[in-house]
C-alpha atoms as a PDB file:
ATOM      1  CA  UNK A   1       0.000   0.000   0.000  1.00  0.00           C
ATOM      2  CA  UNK A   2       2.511   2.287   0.897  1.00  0.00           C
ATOM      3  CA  UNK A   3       4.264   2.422  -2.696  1.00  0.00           C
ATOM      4  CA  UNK A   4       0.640   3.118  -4.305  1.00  0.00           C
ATOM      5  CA  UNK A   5       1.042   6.317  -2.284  1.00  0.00           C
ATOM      6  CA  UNK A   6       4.461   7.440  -3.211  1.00  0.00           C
ATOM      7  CA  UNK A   7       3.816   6.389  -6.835  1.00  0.00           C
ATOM      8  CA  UNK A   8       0.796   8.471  -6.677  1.00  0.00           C
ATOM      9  CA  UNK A   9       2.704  11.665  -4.526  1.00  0.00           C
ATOM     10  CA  UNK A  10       5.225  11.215  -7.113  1.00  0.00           C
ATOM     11  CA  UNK A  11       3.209  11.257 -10.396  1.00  0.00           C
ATOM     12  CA  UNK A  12       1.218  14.078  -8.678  1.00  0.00           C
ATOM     13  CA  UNK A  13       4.402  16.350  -8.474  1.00  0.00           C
ATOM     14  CA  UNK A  14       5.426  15.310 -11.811  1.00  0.00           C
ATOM     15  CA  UNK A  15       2.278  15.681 -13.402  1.00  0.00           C
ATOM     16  CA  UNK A  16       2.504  19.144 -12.292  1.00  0.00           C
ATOM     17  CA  UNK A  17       5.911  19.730 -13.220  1.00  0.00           C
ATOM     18  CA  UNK A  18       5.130  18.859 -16.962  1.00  0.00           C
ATOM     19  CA  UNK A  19       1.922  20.796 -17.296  1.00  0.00           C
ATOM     20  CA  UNK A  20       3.464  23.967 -15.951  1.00  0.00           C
ATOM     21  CA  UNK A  21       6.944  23.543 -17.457  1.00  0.00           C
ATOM     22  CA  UNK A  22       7.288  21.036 -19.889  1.00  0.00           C
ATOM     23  CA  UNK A  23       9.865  19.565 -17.931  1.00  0.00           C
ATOM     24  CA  UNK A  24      10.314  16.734 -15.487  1.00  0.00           C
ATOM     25  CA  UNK A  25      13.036  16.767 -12.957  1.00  0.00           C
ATOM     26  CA  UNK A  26      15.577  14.258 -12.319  1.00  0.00           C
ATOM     27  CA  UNK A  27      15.642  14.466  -8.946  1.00  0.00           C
ATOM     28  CA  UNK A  28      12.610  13.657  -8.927  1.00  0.00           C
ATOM     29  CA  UNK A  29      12.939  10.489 -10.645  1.00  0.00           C
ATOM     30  CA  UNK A  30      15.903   9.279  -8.948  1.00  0.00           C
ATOM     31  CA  UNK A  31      14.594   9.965  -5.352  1.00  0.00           C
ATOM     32  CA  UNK A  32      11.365   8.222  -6.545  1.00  0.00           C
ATOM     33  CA  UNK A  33      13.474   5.238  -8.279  1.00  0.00           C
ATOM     34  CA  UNK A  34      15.613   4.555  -4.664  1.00  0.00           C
ATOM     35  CA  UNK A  35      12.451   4.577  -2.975  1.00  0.00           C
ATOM     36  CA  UNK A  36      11.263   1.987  -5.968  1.00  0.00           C
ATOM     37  CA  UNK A  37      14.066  -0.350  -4.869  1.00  0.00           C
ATOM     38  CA  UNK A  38      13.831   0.223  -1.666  1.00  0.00           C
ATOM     39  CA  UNK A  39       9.956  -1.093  -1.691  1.00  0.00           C
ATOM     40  CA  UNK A  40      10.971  -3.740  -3.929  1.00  0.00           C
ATOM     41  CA  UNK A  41      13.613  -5.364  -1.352  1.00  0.00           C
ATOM     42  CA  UNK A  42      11.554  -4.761   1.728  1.00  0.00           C
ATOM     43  CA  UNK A  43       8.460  -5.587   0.511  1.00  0.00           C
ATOM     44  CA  UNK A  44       8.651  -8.072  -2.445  1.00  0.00           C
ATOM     45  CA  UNK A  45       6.100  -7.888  -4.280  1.00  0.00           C
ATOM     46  CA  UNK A  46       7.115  -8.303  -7.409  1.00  0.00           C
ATOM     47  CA  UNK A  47       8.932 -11.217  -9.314  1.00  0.00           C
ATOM     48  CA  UNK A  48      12.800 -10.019 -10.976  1.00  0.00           C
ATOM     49  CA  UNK A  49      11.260 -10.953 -14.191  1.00  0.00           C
ATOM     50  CA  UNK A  50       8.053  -8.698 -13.458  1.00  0.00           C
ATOM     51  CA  UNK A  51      10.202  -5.746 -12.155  1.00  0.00           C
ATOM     52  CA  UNK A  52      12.301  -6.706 -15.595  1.00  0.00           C
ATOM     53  CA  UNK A  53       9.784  -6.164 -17.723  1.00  0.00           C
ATOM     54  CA  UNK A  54       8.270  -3.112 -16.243  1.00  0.00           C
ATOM     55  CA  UNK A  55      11.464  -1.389 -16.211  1.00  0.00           C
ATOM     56  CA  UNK A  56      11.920  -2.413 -20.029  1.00  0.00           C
ATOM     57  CA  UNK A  57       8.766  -0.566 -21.177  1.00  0.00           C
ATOM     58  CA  UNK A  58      10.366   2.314 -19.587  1.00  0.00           C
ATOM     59  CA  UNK A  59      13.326   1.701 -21.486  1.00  0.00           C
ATOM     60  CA  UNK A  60      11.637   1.474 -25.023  1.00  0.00           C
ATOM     61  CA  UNK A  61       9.744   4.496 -24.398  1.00  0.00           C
ATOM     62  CA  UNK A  62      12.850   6.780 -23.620  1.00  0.00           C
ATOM     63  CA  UNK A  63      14.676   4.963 -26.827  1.00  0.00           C
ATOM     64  CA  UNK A  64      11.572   5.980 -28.623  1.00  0.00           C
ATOM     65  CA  UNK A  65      11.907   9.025 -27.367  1.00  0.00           C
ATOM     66  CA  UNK A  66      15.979   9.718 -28.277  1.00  0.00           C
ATOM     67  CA  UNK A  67      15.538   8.031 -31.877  1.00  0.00           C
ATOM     68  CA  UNK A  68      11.609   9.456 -32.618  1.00  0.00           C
ATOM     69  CA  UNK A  69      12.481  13.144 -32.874  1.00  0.00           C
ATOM     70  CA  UNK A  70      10.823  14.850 -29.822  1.00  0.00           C
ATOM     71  CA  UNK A  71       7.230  12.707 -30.533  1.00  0.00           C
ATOM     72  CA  UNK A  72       7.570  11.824 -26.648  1.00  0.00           C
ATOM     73  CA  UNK A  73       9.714  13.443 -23.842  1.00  0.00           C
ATOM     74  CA  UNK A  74      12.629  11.628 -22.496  1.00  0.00           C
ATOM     75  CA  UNK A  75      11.345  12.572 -19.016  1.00  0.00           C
ATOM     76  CA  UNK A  76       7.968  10.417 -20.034  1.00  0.00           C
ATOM     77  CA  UNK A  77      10.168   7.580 -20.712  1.00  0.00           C
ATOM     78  CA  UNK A  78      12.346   7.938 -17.832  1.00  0.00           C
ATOM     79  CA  UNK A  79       9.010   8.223 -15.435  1.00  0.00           C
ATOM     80  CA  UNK A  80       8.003   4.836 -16.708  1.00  0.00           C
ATOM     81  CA  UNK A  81      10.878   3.126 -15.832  1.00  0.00           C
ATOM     82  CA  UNK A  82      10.388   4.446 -12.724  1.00  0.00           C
ATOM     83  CA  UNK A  83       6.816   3.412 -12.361  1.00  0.00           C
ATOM     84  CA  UNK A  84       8.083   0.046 -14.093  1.00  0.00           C
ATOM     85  CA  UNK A  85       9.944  -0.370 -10.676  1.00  0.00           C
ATOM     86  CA  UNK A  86       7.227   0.253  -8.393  1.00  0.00           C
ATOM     87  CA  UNK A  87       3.728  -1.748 -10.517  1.00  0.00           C
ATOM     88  CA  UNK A  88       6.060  -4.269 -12.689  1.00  0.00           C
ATOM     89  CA  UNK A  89       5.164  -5.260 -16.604  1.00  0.00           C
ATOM     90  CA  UNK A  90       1.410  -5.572 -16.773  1.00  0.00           C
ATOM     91  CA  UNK A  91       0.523  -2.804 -14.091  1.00  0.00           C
ATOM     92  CA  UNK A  92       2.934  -0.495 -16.185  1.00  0.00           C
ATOM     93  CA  UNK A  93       1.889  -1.759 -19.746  1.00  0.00           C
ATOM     94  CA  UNK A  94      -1.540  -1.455 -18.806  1.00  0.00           C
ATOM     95  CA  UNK A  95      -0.970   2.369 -17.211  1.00  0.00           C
ATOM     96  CA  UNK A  96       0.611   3.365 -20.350  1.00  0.00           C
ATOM     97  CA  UNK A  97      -2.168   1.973 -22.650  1.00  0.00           C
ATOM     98  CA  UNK A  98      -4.098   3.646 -20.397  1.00  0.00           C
ATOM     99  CA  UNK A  99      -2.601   7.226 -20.739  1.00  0.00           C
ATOM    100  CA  UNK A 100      -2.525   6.678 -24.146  1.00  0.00           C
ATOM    101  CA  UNK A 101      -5.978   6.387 -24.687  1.00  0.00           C
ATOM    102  CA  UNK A 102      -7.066   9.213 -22.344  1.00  0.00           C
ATOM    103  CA  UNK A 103      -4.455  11.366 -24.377  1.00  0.00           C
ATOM    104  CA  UNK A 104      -5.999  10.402 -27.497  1.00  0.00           C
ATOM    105  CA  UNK A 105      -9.556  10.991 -26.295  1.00  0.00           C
ATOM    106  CA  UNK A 106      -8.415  14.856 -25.501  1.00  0.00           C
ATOM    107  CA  UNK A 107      -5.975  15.323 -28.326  1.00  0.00           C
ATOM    108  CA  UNK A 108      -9.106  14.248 -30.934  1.00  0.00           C
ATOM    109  CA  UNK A 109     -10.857  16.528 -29.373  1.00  0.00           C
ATOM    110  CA  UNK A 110      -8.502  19.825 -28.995  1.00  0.00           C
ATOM    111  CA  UNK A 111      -7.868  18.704 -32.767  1.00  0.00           C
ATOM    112  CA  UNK A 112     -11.233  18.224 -34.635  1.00  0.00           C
ATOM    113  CA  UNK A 113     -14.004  20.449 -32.217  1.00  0.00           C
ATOM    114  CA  UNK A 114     -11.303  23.089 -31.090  1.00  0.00           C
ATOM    115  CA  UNK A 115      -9.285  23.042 -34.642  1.00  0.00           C
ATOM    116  CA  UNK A 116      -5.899  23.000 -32.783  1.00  0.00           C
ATOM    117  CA  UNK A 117      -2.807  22.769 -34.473  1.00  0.00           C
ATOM    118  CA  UNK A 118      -1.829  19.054 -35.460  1.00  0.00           C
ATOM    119  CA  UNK A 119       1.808  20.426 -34.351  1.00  0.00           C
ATOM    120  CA  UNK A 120       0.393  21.225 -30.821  1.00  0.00           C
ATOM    121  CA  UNK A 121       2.222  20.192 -27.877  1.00  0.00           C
ATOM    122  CA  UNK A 122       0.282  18.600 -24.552  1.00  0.00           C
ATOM    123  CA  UNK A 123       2.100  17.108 -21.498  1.00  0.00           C
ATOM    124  CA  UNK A 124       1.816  13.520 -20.650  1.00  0.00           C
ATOM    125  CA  UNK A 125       1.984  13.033 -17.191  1.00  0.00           C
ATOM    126  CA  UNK A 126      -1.045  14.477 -16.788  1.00  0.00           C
ATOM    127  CA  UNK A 127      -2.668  11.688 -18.464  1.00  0.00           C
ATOM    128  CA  UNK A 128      -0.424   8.889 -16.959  1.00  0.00           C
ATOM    129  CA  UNK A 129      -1.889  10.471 -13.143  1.00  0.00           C
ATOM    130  CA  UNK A 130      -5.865  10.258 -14.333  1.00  0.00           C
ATOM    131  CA  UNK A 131      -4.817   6.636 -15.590  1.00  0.00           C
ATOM    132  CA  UNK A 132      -3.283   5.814 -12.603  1.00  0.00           C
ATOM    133  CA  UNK A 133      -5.985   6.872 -10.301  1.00  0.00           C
ATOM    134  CA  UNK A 134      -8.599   5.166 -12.836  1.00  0.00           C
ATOM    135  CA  UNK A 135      -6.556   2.181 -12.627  1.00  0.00           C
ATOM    136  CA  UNK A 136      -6.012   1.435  -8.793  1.00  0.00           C
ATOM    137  CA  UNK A 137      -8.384   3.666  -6.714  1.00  0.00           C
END
């Protein structure tokens, strides 16, 4: 119980952070990743090969992100490796599949009722926090 609450503390502050400024902090990340591990030795819930593969859709997001021209943050990627370490590879596959859609729902509408710009920008944490709190509360 107590990493759903500094998951959710964490993607709170983040979430934030990338609405306001477009930017997620590192320290940010890295406290929340030690606390990850931390969890993850004390309290075991996870399986190496679940924390494994949660981590690795972190991973593939932030490579997305260095070799896909700016089409996702690095900081996105880099929060779901963290979040990788704390829900493992379903939790975090299904949280990003989850954010995904939710940013798709808004985006198709900003786009085709608003007439937005196709080159438009929105932050993504936003939508990973309303998946995550959709997900497990």
């Amino acid at each position: 119980m107590i990493q759903k609450g500094i998951l959710l503390g964490v993607f709170v502050v983040a979430a934030w952070n990338d609405w306001k400024e477009q930017k997620i902090h590192l320290y940010l990340l890295s406290g929340a990743a030690i606390l990850g591990i931390f969890c993850y030795i004390f309290a075991g819930n996870l399986t190496i090969a679940e924390l494994a593969g949660g981590v690795l859709t972190g991973i593939i997001l932030t490579g997305i992100s260095l070799l896909g021209n700016g089409c996702i943050g690095a900081g996105d990627g880099v929060m779901f490796i963290v979040s990788g370490i704390f829900l493992g590879f379903r939790n975090n596959l299904r949280l990003l599949l989850g954010a995904l859609l939710l940013s798709g729902i808004v985006a198709f509408y900003l786009l085709v009722i608003k007439k937005k710009d196709a080159n438009m920008r929105m932050p993504f944490l936003p939508f990973v926090l309303a998946a995550y709190l959709m997900q497990f509360f």
